[in-house]
PDB file of N, CA and C in Angstrom:
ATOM      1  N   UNK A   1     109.820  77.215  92.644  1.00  0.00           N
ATOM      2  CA  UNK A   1     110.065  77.646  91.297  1.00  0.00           C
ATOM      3  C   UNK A   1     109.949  76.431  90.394  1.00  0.00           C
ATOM      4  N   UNK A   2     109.292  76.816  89.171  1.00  0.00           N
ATOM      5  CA  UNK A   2     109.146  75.399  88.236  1.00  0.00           C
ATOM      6  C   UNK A   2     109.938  75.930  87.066  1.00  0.00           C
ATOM      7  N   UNK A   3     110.300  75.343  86.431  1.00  0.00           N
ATOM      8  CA  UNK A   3     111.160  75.092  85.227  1.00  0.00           C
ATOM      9  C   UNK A   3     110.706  74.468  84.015  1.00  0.00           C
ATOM     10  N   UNK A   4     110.433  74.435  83.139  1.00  0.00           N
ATOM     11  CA  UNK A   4     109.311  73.984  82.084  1.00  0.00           C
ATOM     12  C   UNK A   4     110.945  74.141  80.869  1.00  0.00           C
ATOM     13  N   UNK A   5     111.246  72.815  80.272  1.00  0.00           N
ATOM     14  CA  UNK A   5     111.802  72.626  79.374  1.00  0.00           C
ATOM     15  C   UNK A   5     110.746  72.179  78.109  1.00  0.00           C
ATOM     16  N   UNK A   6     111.896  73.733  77.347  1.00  0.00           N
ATOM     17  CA  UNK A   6     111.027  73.711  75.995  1.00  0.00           C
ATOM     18  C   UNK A   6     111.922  72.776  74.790  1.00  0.00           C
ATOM     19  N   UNK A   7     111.214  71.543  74.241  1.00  0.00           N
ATOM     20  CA  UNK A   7     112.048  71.103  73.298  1.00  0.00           C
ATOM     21  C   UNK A   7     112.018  71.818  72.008  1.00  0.00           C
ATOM     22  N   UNK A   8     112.833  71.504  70.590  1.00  0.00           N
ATOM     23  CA  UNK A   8     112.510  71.778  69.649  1.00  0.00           C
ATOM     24  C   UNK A   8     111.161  71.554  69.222  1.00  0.00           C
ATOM     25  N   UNK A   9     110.897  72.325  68.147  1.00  0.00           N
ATOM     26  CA  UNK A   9     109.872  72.009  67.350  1.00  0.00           C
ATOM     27  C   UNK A   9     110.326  70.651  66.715  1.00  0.00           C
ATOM     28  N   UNK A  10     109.156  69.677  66.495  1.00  0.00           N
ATOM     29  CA  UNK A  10     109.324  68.297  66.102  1.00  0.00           C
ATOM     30  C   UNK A  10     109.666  67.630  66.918  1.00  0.00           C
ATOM     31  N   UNK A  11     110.270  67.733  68.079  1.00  0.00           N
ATOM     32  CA  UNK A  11     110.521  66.947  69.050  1.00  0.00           C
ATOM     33  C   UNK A  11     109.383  66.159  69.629  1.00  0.00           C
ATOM     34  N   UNK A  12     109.879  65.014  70.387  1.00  0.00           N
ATOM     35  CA  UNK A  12     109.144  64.374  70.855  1.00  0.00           C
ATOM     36  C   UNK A  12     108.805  64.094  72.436  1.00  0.00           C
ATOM     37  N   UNK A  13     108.230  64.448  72.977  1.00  0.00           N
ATOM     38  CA  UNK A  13     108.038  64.612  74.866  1.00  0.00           C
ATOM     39  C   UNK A  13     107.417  63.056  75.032  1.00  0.00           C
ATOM     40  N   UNK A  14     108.370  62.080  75.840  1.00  0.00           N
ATOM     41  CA  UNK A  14     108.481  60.985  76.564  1.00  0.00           C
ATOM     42  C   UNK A  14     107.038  61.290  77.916  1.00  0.00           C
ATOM     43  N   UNK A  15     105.974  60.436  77.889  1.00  0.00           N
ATOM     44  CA  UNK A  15     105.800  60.654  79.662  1.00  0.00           C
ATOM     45  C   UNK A  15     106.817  60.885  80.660  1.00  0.00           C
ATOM     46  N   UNK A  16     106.701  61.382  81.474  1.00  0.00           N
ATOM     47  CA  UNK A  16     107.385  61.487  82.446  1.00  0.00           C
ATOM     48  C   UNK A  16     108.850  62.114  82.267  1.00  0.00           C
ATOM     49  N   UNK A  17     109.278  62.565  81.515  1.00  0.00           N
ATOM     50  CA  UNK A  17     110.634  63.398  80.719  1.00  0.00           C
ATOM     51  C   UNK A  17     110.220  64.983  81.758  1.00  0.00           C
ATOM     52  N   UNK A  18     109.075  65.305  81.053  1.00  0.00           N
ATOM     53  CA  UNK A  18     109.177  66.910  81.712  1.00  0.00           C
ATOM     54  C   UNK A  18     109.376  66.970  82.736  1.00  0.00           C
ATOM     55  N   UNK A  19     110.519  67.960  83.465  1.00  0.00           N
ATOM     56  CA  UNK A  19     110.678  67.520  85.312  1.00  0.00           C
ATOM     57  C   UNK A  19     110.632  69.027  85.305  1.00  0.00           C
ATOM     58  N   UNK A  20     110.400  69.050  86.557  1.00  0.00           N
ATOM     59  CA  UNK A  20     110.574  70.243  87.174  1.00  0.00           C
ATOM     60  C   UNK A  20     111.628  70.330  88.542  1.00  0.00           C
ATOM     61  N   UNK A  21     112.102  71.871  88.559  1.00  0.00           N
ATOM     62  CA  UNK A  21     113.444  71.663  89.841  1.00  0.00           C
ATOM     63  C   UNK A  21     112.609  72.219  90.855  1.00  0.00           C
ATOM     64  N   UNK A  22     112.767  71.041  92.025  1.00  0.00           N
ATOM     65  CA  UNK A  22     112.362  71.692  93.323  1.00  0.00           C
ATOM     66  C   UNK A  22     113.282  71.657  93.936  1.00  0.00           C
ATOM     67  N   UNK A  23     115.060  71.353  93.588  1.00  0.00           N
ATOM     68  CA  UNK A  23     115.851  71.443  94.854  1.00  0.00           C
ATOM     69  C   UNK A  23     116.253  72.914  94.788  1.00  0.00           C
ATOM     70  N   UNK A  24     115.913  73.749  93.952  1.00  0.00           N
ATOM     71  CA  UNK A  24     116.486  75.063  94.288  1.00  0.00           C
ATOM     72  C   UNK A  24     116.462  75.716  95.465  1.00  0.00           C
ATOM     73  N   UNK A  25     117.290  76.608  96.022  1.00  0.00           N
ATOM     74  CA  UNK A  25     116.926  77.051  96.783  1.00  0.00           C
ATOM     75  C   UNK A  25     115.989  78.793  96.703  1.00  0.00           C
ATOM     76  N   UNK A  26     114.986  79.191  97.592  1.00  0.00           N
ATOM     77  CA  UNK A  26     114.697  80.002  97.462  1.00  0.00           C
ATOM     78  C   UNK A  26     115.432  81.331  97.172  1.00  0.00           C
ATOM     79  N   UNK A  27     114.650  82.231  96.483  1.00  0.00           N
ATOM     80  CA  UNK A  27     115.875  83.558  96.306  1.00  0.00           C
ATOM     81  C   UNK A  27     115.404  83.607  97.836  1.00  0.00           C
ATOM     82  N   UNK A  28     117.254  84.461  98.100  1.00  0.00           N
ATOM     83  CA  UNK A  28     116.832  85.772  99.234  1.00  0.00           C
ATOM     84  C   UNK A  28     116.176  86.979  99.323  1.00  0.00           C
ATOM     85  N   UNK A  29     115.313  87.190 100.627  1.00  0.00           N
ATOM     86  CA  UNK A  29     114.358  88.526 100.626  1.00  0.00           C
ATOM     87  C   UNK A  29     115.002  89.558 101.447  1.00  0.00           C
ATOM     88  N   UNK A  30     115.531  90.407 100.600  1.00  0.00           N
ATOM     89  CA  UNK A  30     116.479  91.610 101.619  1.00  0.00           C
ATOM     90  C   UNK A  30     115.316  92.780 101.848  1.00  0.00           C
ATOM     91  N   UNK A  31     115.619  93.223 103.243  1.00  0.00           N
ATOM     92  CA  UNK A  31     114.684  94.388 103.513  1.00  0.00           C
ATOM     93  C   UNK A  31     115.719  95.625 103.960  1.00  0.00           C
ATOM     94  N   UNK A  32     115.006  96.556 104.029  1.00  0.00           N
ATOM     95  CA  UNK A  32     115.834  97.903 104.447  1.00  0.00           C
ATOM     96  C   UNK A  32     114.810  98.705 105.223  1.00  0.00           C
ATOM     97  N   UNK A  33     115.304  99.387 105.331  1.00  0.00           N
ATOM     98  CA  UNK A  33     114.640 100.773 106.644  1.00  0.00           C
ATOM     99  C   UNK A  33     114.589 102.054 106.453  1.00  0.00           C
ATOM    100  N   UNK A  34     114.213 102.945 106.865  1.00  0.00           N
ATOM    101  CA  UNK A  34     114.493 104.415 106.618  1.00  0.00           C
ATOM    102  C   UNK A  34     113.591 104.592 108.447  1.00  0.00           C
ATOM    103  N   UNK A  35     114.702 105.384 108.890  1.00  0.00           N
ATOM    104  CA  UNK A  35     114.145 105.676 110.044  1.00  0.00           C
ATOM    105  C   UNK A  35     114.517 107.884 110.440  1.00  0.00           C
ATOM    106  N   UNK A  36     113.422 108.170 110.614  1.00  0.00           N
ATOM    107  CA  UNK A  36     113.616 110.188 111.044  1.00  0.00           C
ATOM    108  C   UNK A  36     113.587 109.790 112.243  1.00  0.00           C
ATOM    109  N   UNK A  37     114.259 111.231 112.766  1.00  0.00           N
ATOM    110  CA  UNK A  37     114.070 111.765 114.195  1.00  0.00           C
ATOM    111  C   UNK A  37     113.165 112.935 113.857  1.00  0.00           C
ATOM    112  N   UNK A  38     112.642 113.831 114.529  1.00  0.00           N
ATOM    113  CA  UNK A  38     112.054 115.080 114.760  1.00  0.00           C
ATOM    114  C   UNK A  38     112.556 116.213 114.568  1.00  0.00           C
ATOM    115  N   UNK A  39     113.799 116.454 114.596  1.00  0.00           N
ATOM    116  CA  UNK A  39     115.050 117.181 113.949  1.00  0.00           C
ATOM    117  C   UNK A  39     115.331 116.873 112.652  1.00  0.00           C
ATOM    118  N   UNK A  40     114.976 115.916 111.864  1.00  0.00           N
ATOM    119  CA  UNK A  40     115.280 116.060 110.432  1.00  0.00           C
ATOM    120  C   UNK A  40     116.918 114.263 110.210  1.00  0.00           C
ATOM    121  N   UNK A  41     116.993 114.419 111.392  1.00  0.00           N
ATOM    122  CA  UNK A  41     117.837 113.510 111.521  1.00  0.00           C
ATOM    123  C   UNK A  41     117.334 111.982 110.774  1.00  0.00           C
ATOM    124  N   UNK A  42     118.605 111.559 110.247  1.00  0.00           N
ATOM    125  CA  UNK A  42     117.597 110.140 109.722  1.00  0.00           C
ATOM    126  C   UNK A  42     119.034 109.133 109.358  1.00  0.00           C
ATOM    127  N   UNK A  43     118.467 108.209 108.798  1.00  0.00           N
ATOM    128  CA  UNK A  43     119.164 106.765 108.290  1.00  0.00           C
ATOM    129  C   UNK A  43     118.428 105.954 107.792  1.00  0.00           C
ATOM    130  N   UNK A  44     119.347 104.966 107.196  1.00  0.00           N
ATOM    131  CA  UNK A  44     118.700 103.901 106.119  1.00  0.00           C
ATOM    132  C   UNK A  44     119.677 103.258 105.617  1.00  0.00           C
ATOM    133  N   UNK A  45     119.286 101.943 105.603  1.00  0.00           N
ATOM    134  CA  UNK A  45     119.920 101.186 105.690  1.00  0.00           C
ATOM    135  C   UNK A  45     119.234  99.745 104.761  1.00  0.00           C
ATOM    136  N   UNK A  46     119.602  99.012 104.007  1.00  0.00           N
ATOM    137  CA  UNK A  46     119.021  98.006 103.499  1.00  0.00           C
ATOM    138  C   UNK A  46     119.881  97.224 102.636  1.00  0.00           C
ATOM    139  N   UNK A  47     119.198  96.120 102.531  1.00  0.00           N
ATOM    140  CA  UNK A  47     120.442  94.701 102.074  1.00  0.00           C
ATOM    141  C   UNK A  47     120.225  93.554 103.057  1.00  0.00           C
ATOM    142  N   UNK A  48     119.149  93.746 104.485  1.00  0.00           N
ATOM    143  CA  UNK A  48     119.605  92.612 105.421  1.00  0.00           C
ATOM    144  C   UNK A  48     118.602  91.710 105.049  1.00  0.00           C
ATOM    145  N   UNK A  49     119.261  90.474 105.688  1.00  0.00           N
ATOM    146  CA  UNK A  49     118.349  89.217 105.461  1.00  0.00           C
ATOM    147  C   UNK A  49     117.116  89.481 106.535  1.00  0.00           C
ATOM    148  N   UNK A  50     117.173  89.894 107.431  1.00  0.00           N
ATOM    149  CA  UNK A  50     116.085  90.009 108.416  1.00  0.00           C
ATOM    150  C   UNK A  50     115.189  92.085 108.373  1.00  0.00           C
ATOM    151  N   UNK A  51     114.254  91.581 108.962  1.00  0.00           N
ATOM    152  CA  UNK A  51     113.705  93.078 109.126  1.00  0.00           C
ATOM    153  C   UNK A  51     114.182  93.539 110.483  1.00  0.00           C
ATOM    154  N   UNK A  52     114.000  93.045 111.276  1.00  0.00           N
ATOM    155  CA  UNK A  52     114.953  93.242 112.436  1.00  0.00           C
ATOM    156  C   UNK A  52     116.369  94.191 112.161  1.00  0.00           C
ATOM    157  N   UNK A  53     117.064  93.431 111.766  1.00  0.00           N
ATOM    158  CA  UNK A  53     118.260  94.046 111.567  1.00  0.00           C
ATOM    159  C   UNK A  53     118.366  95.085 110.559  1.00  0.00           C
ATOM    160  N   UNK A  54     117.239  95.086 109.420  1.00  0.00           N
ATOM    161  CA  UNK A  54     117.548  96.676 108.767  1.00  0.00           C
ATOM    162  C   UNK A  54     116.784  97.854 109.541  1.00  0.00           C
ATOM    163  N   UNK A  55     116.339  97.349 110.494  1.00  0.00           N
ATOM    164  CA  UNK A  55     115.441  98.592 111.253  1.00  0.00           C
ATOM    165  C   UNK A  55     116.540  99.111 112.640  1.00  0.00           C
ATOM    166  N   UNK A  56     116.981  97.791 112.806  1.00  0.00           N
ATOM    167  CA  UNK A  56     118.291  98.180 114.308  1.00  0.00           C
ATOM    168  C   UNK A  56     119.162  99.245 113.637  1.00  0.00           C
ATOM    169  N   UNK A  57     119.897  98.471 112.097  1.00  0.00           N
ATOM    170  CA  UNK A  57     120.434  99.653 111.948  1.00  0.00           C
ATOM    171  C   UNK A  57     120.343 101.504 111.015  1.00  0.00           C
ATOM    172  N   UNK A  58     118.994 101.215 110.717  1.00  0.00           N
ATOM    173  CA  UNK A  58     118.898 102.384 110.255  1.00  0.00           C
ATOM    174  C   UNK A  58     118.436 103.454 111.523  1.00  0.00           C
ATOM    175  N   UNK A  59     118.181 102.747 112.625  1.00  0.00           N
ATOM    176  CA  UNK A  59     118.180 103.336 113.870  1.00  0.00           C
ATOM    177  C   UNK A  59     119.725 104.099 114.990  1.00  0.00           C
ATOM    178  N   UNK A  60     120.199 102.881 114.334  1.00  0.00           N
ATOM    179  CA  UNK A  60     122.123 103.462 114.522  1.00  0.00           C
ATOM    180  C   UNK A  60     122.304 104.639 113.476  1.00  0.00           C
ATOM    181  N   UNK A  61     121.767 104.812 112.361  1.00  0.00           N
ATOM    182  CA  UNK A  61     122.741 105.646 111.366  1.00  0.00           C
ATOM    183  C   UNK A  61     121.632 106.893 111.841  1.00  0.00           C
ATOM    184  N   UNK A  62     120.695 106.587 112.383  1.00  0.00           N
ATOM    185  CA  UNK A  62     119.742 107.947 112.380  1.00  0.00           C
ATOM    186  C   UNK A  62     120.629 109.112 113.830  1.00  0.00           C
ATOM    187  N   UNK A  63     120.797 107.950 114.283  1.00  0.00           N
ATOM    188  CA  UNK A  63     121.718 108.619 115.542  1.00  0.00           C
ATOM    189  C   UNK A  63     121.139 109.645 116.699  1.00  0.00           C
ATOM    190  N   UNK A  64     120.091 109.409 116.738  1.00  0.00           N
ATOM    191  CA  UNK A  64     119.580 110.253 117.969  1.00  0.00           C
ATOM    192  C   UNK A  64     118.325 109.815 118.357  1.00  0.00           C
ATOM    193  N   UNK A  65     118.241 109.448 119.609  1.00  0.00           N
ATOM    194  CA  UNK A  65     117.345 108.342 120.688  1.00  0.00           C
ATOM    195  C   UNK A  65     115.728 109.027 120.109  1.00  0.00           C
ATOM    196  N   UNK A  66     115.511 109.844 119.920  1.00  0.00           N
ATOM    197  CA  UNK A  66     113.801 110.303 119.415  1.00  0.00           C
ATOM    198  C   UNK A  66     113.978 109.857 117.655  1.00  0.00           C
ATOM    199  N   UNK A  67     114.633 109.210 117.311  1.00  0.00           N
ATOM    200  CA  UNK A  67     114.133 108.303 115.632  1.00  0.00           C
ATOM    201  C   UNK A  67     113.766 107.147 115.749  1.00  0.00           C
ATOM    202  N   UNK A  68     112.785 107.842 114.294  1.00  0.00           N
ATOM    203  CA  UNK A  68     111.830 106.285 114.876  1.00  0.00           C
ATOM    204  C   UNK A  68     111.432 105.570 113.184  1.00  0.00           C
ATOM    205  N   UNK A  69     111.384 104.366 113.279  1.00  0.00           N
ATOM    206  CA  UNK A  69     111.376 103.633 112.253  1.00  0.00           C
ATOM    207  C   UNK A  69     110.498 103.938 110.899  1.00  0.00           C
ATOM    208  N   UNK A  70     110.239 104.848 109.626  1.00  0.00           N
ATOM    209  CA  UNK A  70     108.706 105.056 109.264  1.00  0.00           C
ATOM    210  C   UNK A  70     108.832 104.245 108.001  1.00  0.00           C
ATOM    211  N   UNK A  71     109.341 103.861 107.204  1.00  0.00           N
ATOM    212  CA  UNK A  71     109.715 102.445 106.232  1.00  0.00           C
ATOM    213  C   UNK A  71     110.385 101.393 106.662  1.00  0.00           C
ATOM    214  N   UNK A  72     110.036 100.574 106.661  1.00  0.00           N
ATOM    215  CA  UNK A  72     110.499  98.742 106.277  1.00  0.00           C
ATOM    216  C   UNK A  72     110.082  98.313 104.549  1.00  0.00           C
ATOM    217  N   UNK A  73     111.046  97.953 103.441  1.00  0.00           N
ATOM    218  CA  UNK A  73     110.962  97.525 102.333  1.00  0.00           C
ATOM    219  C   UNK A  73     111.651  96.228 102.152  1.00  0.00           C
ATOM    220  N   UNK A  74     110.667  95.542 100.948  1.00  0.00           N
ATOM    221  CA  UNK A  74     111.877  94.650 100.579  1.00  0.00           C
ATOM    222  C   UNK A  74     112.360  95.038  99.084  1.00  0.00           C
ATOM    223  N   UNK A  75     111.109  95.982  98.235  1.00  0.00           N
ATOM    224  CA  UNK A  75     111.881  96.398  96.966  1.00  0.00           C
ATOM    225  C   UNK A  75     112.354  97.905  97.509  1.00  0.00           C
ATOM    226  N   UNK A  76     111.616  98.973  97.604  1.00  0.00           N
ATOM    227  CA  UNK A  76     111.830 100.437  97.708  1.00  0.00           C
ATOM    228  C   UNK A  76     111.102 100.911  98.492  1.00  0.00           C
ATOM    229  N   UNK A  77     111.558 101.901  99.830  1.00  0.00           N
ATOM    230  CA  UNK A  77     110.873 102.706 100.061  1.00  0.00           C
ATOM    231  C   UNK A  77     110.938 104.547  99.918  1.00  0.00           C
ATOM    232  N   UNK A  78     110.168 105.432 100.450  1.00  0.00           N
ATOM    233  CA  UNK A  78     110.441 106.434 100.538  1.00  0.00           C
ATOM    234  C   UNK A  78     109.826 107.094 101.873  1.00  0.00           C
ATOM    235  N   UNK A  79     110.209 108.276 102.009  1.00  0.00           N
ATOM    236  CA  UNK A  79     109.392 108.926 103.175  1.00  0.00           C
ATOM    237  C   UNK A  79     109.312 110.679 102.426  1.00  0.00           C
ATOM    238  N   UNK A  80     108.106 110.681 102.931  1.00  0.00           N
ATOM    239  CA  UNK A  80     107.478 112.309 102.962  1.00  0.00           C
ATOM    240  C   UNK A  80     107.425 113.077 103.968  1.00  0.00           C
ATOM    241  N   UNK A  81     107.495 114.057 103.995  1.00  0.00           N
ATOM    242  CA  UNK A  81     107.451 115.048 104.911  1.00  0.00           C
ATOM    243  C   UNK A  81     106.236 116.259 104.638  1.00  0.00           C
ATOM    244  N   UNK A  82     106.084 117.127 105.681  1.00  0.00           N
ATOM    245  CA  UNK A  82     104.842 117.782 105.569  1.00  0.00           C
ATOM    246  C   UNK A  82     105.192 119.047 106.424  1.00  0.00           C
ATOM    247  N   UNK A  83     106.791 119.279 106.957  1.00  0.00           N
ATOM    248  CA  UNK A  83     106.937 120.386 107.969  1.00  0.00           C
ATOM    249  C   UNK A  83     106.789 119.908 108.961  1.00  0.00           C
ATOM    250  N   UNK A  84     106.033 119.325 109.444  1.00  0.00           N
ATOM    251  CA  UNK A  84     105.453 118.853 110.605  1.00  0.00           C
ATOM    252  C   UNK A  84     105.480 117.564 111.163  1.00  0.00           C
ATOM    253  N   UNK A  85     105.414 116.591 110.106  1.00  0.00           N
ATOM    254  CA  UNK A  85     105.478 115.239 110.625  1.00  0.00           C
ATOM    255  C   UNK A  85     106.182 114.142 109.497  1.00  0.00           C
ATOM    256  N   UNK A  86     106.817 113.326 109.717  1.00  0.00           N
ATOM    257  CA  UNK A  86     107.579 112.691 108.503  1.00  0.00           C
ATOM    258  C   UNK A  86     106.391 111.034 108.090  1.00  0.00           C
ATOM    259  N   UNK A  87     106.361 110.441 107.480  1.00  0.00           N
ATOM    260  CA  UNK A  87     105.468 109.227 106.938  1.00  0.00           C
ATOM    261  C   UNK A  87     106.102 108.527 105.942  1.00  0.00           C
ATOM    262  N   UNK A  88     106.307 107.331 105.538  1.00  0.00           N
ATOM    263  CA  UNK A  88     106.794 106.236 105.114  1.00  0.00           C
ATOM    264  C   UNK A  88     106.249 105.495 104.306  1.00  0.00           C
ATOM    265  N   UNK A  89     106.925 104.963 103.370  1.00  0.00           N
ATOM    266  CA  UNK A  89     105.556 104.057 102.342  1.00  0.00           C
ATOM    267  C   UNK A  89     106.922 103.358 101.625  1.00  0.00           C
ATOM    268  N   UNK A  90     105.960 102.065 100.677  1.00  0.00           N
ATOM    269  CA  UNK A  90     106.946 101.342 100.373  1.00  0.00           C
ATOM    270  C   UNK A  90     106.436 100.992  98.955  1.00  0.00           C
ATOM    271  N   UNK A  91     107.390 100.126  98.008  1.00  0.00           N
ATOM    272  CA  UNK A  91     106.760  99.905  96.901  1.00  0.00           C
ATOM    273  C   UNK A  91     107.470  99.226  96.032  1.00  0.00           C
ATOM    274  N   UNK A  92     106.990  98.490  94.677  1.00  0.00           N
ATOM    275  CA  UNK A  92     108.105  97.305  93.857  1.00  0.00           C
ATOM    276  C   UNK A  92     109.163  98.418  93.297  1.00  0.00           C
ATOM    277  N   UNK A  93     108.808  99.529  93.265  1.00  0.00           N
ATOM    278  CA  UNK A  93     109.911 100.475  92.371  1.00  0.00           C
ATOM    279  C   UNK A  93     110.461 101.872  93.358  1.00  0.00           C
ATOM    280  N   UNK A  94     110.905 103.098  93.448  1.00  0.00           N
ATOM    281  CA  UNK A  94     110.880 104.163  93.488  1.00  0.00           C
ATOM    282  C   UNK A  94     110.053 105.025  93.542  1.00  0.00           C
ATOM    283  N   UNK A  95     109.400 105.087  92.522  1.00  0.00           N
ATOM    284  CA  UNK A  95     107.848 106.058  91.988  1.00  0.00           C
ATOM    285  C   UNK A  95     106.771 105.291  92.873  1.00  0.00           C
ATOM    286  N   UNK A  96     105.861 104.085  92.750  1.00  0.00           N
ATOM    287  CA  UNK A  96     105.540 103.185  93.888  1.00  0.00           C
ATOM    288  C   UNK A  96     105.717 103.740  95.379  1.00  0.00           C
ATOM    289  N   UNK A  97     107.013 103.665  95.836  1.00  0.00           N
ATOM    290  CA  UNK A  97     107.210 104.185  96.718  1.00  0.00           C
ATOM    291  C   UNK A  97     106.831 105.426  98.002  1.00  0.00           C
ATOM    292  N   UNK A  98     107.459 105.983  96.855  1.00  0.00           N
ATOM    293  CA  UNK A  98     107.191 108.008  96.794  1.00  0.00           C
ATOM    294  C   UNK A  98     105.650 108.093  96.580  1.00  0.00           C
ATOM    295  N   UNK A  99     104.959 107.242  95.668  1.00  0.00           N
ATOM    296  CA  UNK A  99     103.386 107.619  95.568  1.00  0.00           C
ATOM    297  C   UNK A  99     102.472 107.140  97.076  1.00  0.00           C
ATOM    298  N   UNK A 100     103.108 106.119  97.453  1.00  0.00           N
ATOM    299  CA  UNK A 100     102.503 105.415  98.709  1.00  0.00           C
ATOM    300  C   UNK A 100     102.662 106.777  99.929  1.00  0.00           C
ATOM    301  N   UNK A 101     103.928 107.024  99.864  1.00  0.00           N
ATOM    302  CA  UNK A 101     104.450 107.485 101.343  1.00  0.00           C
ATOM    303  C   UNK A 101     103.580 108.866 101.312  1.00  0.00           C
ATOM    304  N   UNK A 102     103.313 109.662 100.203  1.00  0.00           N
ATOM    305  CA  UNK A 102     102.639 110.871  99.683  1.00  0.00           C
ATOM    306  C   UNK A 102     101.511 110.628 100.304  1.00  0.00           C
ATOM    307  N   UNK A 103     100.675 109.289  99.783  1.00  0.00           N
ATOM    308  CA  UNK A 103      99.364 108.689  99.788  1.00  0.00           C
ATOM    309  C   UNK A 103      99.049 108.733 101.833  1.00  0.00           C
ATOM    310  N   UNK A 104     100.026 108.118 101.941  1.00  0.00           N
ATOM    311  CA  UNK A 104     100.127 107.564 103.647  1.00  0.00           C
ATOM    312  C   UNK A 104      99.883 109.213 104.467  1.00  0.00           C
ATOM    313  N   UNK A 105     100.735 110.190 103.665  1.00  0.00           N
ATOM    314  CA  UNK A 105     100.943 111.253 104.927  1.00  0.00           C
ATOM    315  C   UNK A 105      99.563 111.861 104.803  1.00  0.00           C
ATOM    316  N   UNK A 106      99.801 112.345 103.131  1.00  0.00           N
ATOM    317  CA  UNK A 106      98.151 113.160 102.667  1.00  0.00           C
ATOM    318  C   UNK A 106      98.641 114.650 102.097  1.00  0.00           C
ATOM    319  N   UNK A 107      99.450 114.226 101.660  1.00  0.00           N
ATOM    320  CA  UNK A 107     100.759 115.074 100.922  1.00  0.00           C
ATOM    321  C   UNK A 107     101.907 115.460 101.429  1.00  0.00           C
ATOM    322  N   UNK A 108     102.590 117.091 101.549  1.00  0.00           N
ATOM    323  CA  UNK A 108     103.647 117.206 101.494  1.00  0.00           C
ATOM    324  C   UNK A 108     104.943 116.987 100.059  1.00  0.00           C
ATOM    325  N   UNK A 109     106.070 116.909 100.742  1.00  0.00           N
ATOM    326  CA  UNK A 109     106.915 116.503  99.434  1.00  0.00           C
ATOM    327  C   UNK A 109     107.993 115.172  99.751  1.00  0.00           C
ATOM    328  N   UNK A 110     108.200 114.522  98.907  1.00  0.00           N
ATOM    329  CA  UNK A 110     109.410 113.146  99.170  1.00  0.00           C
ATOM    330  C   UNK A 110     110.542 113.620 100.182  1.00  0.00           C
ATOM    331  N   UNK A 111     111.474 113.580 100.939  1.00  0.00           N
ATOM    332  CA  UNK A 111     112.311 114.166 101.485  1.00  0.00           C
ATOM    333  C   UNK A 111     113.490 112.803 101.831  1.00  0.00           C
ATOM    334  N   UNK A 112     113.689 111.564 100.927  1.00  0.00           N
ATOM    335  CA  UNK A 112     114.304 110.307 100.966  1.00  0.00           C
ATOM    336  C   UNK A 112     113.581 109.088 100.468  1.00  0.00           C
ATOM    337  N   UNK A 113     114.874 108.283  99.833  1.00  0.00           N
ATOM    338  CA  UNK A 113     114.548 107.229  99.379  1.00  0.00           C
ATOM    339  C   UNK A 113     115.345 106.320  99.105  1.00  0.00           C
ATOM    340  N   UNK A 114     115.132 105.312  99.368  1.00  0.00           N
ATOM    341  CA  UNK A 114     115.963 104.115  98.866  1.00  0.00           C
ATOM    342  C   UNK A 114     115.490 102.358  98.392  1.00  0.00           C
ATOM    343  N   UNK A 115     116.255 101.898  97.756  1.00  0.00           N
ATOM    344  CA  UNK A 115     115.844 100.408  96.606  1.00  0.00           C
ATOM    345  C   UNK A 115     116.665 100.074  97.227  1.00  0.00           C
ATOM    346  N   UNK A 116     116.559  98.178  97.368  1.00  0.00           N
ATOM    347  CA  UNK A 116     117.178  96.789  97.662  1.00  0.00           C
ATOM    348  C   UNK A 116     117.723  96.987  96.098  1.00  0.00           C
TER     349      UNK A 116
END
């Protein structure tokens, strides 16, 4: 991340005055999950620092051994359904989301969603 200090108007910029911060530390990248079973069963889960761990546990909240992972996000995902088969998509917003997972199955309707 750079930092660009703006002086007043009339001011005067020294060489070497303009600095930039590199000790920041990076933001954190939280991801989340949305995981169906075949029964309609599901979970989701998001906020973790790792993808790993928002997929372990949206696999716990789905609660039944045939769910299976169909989003990983770090802004939003959603999942669609079609009767028949569930599909996953992800995106910087909500709408993003829902348009991807639509896009991914080949319609159907939204049937979940969730934002970091």
């Amino acid at each position: 991340m750079t930092v660009t200090q703006i002086h007043p108007a009339g001011a005067h910029i020294q060489p070497g005055e303009m600095t930039h911060v590199s000790n920041m530390p990076p933001f954190p990248v939280y991801y989340g999950a949305i995981a169906y079973g075949h029964d309609g069963s599901n979970g989701k889960h998001g906020g973790t620092l790792s993808k790993g761990a928002g997929k372990h546990r949206a696999l716990e909240l789905c609660g039944i051994d045939t769910c299976t992972v169909v989003s990983v996000f770090t802004r939003c995902g959603a999942v669609a359904h079609d009767g028949a088969k569930y599909h996953g998509g992800y995106g910087y917003n909500r709408s993003a989301a829902e348009a991807h997972a639509m896009a991914n199955l080949g319609g159907g309707r939204i049937v979940d969603w969730a934002c970091n």
